[in-house]
C-alpha atoms as a PDB file:
ATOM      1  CA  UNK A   1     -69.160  70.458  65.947  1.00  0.00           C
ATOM      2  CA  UNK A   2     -69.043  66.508  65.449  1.00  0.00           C
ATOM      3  CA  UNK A   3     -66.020  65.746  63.465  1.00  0.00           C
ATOM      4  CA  UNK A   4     -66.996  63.753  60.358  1.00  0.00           C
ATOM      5  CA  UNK A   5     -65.994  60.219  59.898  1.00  0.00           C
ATOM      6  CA  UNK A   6     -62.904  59.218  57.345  1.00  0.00           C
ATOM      7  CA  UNK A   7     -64.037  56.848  55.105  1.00  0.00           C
ATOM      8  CA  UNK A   8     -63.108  53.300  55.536  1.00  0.00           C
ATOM      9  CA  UNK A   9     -60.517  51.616  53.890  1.00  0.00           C
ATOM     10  CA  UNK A  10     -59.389  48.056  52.945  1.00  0.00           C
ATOM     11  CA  UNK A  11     -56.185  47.412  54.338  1.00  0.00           C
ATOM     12  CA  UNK A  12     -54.982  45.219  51.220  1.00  0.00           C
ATOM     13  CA  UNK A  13     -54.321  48.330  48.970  1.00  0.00           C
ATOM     14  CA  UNK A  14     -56.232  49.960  46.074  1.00  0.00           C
ATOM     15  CA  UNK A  15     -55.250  46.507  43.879  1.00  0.00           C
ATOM     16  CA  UNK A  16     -55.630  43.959  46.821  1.00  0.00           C
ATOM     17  CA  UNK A  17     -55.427  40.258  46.503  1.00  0.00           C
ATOM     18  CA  UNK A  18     -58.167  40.211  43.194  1.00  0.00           C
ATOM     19  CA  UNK A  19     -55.986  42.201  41.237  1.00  0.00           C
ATOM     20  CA  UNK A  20     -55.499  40.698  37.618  1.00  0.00           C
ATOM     21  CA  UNK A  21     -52.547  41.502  35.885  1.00  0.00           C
ATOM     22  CA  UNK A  22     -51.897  42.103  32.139  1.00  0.00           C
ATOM     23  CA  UNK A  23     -48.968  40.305  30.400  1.00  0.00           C
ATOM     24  CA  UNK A  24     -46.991  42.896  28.030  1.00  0.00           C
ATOM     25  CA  UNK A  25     -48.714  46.322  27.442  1.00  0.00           C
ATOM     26  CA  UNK A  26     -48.722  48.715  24.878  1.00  0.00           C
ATOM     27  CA  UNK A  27     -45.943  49.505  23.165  1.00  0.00           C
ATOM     28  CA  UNK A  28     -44.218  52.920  23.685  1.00  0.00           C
ATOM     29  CA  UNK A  29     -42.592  55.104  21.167  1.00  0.00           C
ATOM     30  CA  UNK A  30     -39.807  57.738  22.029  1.00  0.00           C
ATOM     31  CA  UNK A  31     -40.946  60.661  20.533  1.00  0.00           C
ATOM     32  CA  UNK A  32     -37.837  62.681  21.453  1.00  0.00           C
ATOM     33  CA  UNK A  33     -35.622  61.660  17.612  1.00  0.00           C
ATOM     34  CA  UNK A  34     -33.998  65.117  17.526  1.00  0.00           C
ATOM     35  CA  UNK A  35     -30.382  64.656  18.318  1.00  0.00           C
ATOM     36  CA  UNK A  36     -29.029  67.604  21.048  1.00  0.00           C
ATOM     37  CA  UNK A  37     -25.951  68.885  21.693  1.00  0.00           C
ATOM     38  CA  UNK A  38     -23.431  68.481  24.569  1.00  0.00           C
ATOM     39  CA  UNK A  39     -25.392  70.930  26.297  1.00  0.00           C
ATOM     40  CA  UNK A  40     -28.988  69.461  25.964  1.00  0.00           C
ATOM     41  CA  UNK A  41     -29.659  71.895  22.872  1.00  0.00           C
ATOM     42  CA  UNK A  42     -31.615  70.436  20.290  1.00  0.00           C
ATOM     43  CA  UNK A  43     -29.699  70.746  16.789  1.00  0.00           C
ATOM     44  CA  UNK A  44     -30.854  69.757  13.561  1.00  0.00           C
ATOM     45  CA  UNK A  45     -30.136  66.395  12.441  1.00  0.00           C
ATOM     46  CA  UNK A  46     -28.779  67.608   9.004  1.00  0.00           C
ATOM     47  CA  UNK A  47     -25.745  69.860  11.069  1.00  0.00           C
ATOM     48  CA  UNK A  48     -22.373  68.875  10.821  1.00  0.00           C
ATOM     49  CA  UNK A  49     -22.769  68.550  15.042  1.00  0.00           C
ATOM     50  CA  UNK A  50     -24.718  65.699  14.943  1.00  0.00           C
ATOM     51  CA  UNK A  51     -23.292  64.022  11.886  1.00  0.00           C
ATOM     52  CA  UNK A  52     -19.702  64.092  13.662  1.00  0.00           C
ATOM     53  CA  UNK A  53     -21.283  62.732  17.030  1.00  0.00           C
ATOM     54  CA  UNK A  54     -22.764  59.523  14.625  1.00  0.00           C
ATOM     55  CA  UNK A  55     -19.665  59.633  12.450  1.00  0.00           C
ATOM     56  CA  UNK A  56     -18.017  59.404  16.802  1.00  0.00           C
ATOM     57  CA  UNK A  57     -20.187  56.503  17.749  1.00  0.00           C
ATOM     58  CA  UNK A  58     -19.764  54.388  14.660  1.00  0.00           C
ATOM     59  CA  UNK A  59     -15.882  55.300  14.958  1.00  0.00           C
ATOM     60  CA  UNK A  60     -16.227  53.800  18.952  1.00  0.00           C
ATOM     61  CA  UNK A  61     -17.866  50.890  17.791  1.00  0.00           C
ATOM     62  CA  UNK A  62     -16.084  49.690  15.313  1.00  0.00           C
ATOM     63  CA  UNK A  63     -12.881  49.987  17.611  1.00  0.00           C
ATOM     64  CA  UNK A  64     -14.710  47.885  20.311  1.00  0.00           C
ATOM     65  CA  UNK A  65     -15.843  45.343  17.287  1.00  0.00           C
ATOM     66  CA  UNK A  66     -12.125  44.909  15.922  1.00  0.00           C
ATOM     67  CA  UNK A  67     -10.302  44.835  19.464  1.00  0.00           C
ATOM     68  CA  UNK A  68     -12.981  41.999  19.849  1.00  0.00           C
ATOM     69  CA  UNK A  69     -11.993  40.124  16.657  1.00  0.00           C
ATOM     70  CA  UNK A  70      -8.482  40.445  17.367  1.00  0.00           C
ATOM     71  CA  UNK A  71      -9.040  38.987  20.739  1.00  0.00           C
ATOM     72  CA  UNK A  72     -10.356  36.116  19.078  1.00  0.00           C
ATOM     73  CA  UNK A  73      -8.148  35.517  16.403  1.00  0.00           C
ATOM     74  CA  UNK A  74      -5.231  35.400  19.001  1.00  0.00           C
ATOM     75  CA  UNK A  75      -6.658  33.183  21.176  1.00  0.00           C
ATOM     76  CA  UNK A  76      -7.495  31.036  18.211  1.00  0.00           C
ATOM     77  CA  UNK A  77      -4.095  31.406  16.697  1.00  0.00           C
ATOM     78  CA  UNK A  78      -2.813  30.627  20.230  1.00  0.00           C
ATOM     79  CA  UNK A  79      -4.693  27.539  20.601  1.00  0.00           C
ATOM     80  CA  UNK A  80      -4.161  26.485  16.980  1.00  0.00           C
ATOM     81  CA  UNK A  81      -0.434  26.668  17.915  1.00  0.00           C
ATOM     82  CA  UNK A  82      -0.726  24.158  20.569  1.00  0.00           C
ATOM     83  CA  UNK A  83      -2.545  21.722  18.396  1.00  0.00           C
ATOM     84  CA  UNK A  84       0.068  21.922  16.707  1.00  0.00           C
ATOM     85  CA  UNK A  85       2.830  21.550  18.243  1.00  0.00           C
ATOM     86  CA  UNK A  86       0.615  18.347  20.151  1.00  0.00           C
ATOM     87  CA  UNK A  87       0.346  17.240  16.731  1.00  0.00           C
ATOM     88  CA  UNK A  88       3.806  17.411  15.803  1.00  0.00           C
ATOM     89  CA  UNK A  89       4.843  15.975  19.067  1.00  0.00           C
ATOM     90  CA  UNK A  90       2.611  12.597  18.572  1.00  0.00           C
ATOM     91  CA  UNK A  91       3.490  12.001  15.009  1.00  0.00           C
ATOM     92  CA  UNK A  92       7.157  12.091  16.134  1.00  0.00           C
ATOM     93  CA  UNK A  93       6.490  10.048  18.873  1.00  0.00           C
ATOM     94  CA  UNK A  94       4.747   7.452  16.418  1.00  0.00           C
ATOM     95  CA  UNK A  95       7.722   7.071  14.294  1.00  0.00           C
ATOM     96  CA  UNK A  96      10.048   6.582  17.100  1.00  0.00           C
ATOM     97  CA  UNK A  97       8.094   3.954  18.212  1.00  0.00           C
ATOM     98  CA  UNK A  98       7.576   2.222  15.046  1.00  0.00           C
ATOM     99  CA  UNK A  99      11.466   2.063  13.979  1.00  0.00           C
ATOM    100  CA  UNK A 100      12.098   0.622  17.648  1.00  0.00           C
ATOM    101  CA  UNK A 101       9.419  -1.853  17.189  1.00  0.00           C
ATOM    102  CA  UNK A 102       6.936  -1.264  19.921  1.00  0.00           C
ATOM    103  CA  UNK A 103       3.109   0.420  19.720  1.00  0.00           C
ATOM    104  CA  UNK A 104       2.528   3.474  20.937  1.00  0.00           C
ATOM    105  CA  UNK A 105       0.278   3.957  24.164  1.00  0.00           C
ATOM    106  CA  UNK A 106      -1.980   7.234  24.824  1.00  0.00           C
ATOM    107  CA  UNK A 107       0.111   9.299  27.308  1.00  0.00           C
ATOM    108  CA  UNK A 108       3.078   8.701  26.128  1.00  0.00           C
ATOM    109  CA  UNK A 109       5.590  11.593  25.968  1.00  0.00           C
ATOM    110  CA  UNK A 110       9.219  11.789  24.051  1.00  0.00           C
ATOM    111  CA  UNK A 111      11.653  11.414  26.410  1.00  0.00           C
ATOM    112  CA  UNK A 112      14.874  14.019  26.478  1.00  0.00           C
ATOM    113  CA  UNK A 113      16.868  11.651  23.944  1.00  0.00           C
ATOM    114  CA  UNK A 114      14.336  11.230  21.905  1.00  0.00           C
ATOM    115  CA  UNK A 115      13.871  15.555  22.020  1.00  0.00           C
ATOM    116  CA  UNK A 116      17.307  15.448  21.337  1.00  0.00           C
ATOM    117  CA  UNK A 117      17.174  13.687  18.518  1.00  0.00           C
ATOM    118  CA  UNK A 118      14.419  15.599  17.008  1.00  0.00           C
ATOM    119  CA  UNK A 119      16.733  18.879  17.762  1.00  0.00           C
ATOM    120  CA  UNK A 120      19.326  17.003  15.139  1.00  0.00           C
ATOM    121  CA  UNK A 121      16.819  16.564  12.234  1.00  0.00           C
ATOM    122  CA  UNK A 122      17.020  18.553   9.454  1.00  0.00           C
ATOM    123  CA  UNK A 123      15.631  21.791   9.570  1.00  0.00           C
ATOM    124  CA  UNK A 124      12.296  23.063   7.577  1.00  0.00           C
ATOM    125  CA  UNK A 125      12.718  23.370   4.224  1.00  0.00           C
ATOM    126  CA  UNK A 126      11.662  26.229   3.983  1.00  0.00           C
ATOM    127  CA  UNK A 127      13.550  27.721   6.499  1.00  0.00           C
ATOM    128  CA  UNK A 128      17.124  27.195   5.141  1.00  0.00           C
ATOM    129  CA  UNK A 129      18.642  26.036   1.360  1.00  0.00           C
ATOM    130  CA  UNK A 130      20.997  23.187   2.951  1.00  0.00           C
ATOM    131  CA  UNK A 131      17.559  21.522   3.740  1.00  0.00           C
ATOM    132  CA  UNK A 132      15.826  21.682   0.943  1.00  0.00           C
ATOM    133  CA  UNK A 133      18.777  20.054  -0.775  1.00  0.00           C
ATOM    134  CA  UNK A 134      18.809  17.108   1.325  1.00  0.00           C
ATOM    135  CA  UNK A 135      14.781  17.333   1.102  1.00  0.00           C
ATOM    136  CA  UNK A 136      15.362  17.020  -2.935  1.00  0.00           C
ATOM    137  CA  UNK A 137      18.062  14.343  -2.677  1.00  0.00           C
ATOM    138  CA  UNK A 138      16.025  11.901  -0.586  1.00  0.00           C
ATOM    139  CA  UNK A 139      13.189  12.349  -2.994  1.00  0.00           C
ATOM    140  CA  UNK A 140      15.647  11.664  -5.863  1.00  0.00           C
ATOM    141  CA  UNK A 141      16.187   8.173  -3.774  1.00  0.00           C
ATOM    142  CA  UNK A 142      12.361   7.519  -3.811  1.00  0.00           C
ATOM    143  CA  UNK A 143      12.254   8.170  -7.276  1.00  0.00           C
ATOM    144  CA  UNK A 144      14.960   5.672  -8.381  1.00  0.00           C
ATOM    145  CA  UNK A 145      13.472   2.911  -5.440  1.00  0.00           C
ATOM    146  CA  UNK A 146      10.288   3.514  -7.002  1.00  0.00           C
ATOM    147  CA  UNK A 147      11.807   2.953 -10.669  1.00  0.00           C
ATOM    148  CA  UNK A 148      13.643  -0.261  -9.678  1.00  0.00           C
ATOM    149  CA  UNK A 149      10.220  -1.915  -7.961  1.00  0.00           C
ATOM    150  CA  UNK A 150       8.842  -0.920 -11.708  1.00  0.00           C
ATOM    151  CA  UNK A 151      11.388  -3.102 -13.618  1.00  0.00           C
ATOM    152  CA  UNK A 152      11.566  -5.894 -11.636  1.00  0.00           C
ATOM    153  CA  UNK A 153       7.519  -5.860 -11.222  1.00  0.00           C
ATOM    154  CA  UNK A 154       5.598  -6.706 -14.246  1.00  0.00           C
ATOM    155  CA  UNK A 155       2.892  -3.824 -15.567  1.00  0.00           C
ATOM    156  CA  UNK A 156      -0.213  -5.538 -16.327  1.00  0.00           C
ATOM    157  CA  UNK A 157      -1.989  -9.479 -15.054  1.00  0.00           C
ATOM    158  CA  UNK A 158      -1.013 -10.828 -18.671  1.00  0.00           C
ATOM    159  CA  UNK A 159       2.940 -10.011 -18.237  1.00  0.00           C
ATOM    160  CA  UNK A 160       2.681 -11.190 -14.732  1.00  0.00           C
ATOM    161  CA  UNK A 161       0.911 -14.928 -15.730  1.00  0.00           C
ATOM    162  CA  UNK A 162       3.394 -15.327 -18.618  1.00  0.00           C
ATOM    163  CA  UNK A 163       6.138 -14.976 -16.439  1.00  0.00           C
ATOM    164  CA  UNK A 164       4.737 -17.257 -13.996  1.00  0.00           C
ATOM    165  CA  UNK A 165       4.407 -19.714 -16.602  1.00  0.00           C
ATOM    166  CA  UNK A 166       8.203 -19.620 -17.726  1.00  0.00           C
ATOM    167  CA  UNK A 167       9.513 -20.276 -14.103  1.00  0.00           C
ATOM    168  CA  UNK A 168       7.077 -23.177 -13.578  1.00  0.00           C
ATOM    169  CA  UNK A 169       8.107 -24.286 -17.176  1.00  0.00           C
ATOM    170  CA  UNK A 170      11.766 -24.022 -15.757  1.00  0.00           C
ATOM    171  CA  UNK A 171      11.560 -26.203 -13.089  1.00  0.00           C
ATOM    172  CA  UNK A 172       9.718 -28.829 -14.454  1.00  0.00           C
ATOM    173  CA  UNK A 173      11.996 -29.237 -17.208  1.00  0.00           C
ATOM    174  CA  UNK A 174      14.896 -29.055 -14.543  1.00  0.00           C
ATOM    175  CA  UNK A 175      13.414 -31.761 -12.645  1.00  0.00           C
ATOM    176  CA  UNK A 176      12.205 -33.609 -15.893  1.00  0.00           C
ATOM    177  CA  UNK A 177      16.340 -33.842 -16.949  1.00  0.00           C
ATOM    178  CA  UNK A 178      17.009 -35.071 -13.157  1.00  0.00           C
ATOM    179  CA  UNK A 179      14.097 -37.735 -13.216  1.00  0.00           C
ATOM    180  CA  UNK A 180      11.937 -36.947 -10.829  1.00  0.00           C
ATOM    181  CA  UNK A 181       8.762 -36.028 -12.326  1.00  0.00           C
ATOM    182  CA  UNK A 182       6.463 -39.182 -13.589  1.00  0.00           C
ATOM    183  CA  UNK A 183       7.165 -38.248 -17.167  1.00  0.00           C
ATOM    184  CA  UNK A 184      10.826 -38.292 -16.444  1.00  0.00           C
ATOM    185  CA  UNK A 185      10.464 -41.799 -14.784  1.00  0.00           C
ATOM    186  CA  UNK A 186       8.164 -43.419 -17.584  1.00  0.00           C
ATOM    187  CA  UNK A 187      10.314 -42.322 -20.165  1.00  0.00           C
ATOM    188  CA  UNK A 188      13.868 -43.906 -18.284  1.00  0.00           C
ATOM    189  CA  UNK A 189      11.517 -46.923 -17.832  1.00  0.00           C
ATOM    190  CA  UNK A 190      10.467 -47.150 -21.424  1.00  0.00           C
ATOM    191  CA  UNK A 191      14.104 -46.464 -22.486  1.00  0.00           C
ATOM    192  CA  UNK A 192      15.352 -49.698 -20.037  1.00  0.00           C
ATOM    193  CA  UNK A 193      13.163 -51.444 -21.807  1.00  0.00           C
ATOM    194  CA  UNK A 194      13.900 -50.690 -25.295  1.00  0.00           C
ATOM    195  CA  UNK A 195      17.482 -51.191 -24.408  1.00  0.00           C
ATOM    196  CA  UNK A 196      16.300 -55.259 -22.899  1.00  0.00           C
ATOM    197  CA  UNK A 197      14.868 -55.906 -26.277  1.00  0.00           C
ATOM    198  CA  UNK A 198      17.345 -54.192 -28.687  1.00  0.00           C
ATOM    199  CA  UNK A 199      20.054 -56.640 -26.478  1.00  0.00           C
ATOM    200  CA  UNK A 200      17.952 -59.494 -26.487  1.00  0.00           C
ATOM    201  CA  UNK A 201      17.336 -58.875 -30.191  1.00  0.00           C
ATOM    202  CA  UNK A 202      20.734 -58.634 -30.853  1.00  0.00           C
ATOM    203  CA  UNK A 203      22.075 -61.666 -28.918  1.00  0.00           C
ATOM    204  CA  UNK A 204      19.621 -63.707 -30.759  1.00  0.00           C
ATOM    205  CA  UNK A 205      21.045 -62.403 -34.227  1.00  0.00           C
ATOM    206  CA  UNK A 206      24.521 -63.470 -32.773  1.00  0.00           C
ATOM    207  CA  UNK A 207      23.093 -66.606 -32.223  1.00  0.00           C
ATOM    208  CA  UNK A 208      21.933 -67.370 -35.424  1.00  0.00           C
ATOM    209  CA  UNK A 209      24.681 -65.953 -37.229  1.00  0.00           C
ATOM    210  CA  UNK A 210      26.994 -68.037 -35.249  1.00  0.00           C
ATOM    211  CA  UNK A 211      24.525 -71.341 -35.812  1.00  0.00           C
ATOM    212  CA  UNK A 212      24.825 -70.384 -39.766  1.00  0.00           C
ATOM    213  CA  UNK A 213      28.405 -70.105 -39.552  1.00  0.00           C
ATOM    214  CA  UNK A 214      28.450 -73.734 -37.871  1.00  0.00           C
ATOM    215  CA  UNK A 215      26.317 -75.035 -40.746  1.00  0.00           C
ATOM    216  CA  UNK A 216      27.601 -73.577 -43.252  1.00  0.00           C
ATOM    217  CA  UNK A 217      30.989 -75.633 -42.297  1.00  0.00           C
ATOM    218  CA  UNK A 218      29.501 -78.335 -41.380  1.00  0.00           C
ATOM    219  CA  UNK A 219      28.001 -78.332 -45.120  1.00  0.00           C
ATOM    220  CA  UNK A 220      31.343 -77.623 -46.666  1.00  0.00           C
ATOM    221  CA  UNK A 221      33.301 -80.264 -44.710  1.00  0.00           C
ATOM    222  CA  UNK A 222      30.490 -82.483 -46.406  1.00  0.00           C
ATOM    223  CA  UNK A 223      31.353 -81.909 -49.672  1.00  0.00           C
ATOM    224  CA  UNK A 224      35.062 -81.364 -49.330  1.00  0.00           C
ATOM    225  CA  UNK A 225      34.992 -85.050 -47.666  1.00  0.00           C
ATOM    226  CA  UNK A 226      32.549 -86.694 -50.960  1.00  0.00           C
ATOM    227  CA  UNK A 227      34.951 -84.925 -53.414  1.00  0.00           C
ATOM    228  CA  UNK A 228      37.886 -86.269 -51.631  1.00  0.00           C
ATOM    229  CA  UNK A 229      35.973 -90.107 -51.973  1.00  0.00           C
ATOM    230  CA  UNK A 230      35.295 -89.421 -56.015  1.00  0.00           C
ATOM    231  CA  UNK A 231      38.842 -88.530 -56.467  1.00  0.00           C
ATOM    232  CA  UNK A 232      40.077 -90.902 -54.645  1.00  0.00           C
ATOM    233  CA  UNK A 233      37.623 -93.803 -56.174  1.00  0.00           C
ATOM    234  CA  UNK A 234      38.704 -91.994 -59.834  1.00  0.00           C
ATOM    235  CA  UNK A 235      42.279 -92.580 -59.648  1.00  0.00           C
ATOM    236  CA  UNK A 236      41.543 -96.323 -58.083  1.00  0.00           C
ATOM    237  CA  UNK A 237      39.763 -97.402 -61.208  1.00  0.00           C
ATOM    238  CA  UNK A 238      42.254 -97.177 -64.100  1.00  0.00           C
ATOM    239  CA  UNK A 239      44.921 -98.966 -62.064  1.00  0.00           C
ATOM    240  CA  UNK A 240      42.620-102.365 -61.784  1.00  0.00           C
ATOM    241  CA  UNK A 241      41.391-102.177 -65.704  1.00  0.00           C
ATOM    242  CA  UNK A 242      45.651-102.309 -66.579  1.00  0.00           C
ATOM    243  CA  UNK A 243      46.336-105.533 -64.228  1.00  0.00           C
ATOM    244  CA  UNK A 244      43.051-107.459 -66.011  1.00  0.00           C
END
């Protein structure tokens, strides 16, 4: 009997090299929403089984939610720390530097005085009563600084220009009574020359009164000599009428 003939196949599979393929697909449902028991027994979804193995799941993660957020929060309270304390660490390193004068470079690092040094400052204030008294008596300091530079410093623009004006008046009058301003000059020149005339003026008077005087004797030695001639000529004339 002639043994029949298998039929022929392609050796590139059912799908081959022309097989087109399908992006997503249809979209599958689990019908299988009844919850079961440890043992694979279906239980209703109302029974206090399956509510306790929800009420079990929720429980689990929760746990695995809040042992994540605490993870978190430490690390972030452990990094915060660090800023912190690098913080802390360059602001005291800034005000070293600027009450010894010098700038401060990026890398620089406090050296063991200088830690030192920060061990001896006061402590937090809130940490012990001792500082918060010397925390209250500096800022009693600042308050009475800050009250001084308030006297001595004028409020307002108008109390500040008047001021001005009486300590330039000042001067000017102290260098007015020691001559050295040009009003201060003019008037000691003006007074020199008042002085000239009023002696000038007065010599002349002197002069005059003293040319007067000289005249006025003059004149009376005049007359004092003609009287002395009419006397004389008077008694002369009777004695030459009695020897006629």
């Amino acid at each position: 009997m002639p043994s029949s003939a298998a039929p022929a196949t392609s050796s590139r599979g059912r799908g081959g090299k022309f097989k087109k393929y399908t992006r997503g697909g249809g979209r599958h449902f689990s019908r299988d929403l009844q919850p079961a028991d440890a043992e694979g027994n279906k239980v209703s979804m109302w029974s206090a089984d399956a509510r306790h193995s929800d009420e079990d799941e929720e429980e689990s993660s929760e746990e695995e939610s809040s042992d994540d957020d605490t993870g978190a929060a430490a690390s972030n309270a452990e990094a915060s720390r660090e800023d912190r304390k690098a913080q802390k660490k360059a602001k005291k390193l800034a005000a070293i530097a600027k009450s010894q004068g010098r700038s401060v470079e990026v890398g620089d690092m406090p050296s063991s005085d200088e830690e030192s040094e920060d061990d001896d400052m006061p402590a937090n204030p809130n940490h012990s009563k001792a500082a918060r008294k010397q925390t209250d008596a500096s800022n009693g300091v600042e308050e009475i600084t800050e009250g001084v530079a308030k006297i001595n410093a004028p409020g307002n623009r108008k109390e500040r220009e008047a001021l001005e004006a009486q300590a330039a008046k000042e001067r000017y009058l102290k260098l007015q009574a020691e001559g050295k301003t040009d009003q201060a000059k003019a008037d000691l020149a003006r007074l020199k020359l008042i002085r000239e005339q009023r002696a000038a003026e007065a010599e002349r008077r002197q002069a005059e009164k003293e040319e007067k005087d000289a005249q006025d004797k003059a004149r009376k030695a005049e007359i004092e000599a003609r009287e002395k001639k009419l006397r004389e000529a008077a008694a002369a004339a009777p004695k030459k009428g009695k020897k006629k």
